[in-house]
Protein backbone atom coordinates (compact mmCIF):
# COMPACT_ATOMS: atom_id res chain seq x y z
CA UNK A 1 15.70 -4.08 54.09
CA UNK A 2 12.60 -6.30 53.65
CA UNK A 3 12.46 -7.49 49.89
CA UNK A 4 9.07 -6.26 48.86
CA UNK A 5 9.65 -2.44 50.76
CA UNK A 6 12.72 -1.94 47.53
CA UNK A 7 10.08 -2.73 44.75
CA UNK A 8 7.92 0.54 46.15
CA UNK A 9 10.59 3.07 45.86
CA UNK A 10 10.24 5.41 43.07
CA UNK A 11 12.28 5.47 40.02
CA UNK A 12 14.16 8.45 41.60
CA UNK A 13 14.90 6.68 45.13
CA UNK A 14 16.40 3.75 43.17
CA UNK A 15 18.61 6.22 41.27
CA UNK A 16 19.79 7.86 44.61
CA UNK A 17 20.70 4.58 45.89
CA UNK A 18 22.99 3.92 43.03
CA UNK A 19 24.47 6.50 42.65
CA UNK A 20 28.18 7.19 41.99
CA UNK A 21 30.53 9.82 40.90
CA UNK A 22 32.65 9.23 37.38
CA UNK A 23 36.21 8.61 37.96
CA UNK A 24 37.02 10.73 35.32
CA UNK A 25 35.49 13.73 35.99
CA UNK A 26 33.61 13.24 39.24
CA UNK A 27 29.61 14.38 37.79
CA UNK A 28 27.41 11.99 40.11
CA UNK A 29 26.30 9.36 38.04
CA UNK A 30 23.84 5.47 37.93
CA UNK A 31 24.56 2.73 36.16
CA UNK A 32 21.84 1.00 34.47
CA UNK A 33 21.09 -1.95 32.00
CA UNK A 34 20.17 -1.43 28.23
CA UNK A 35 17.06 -3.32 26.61
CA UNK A 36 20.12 -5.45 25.31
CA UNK A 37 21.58 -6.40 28.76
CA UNK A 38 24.46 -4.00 28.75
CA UNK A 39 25.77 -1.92 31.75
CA UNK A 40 25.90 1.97 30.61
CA UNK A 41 27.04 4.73 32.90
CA UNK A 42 23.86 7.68 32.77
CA UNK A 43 23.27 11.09 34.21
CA UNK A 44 21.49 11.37 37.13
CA UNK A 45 19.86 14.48 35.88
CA UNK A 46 17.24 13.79 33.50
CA UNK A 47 17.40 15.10 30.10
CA UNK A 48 14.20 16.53 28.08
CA UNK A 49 16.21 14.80 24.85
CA UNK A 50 17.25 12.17 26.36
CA UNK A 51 17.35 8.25 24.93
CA UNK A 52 16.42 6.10 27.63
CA UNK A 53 13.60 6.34 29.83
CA UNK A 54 13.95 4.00 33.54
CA UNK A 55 11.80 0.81 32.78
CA UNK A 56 12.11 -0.88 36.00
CA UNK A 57 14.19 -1.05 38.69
CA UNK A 58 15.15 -4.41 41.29
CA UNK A 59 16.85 -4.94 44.49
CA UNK A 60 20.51 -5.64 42.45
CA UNK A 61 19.28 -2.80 39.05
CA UNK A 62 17.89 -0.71 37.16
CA UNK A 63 16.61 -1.13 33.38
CA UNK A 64 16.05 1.41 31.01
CA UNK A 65 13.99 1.53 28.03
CA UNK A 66 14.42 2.59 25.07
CA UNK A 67 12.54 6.22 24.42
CA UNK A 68 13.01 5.29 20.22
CA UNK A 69 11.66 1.90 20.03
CA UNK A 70 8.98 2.33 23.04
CA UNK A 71 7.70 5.86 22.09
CA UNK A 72 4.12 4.89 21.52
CA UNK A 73 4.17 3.50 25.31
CA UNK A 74 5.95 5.82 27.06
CA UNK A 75 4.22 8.59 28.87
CA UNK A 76 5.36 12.35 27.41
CA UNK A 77 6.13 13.54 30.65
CA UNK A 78 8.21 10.37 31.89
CA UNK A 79 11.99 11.25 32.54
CA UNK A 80 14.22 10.72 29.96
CA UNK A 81 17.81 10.22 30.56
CA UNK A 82 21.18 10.35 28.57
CA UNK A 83 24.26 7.76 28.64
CA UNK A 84 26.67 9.61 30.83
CA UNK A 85 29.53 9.11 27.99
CA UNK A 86 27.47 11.88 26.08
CA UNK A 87 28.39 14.95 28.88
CA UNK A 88 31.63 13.47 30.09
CA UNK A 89 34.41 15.46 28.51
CA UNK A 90 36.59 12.11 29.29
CA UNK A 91 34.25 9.38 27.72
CA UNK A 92 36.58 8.41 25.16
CA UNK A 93 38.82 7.10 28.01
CA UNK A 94 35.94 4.23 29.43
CA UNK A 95 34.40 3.59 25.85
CA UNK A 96 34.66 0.04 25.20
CA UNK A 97 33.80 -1.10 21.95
CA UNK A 98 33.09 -4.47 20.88
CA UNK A 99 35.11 -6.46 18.19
């Protein structure tokens, strides 16, 4: 794939090419990057709630921003979506936390 033809996909094509199932409970999943550089698991379904909106996305990622501290840039009607450890009924099981 050329370089440049991955930067015009939509926000939605670069989710379908990443996406995964859960190990845990098999929902199709992404993984994306946080405004502070950490992988999180999300739902590929969006979420009219939801915390994180997609920023950007590049050949090797996507980047999400974050609907709270962006909300006076963010278009209403752009997808929002939800850390996939909030619908997994097994998300205590992959939660790391930091010490």
């Amino acid at each position: 794939m050329h370089a440049h033809a991955f930067e015009a996909l939509t926000a939605a094509d670069a989710i379908a090419a990443r996406t995964v199932r859960c190990t845990s409970c098999n929902a199709p999943i992404f993984f994306a990057r946080t405004p502070g550089n950490r992988t999180i698991p999300m739902d590929i379904a969006p979420q009219p709630q939801g915390r994180y909106y997609i920023a950007y996305w590049t050949r090797s990622h996507i980047g999400l921003g974050n609907i709270a501290t962006d909300q006076a840039t963010v278009d209403a009607d752009e997808p929002r979506f939800d850390t996939h450890f909030v619908s997994c009924p097994h998300a205590s099981t992959h939660r790391r936390r930091d010490k």
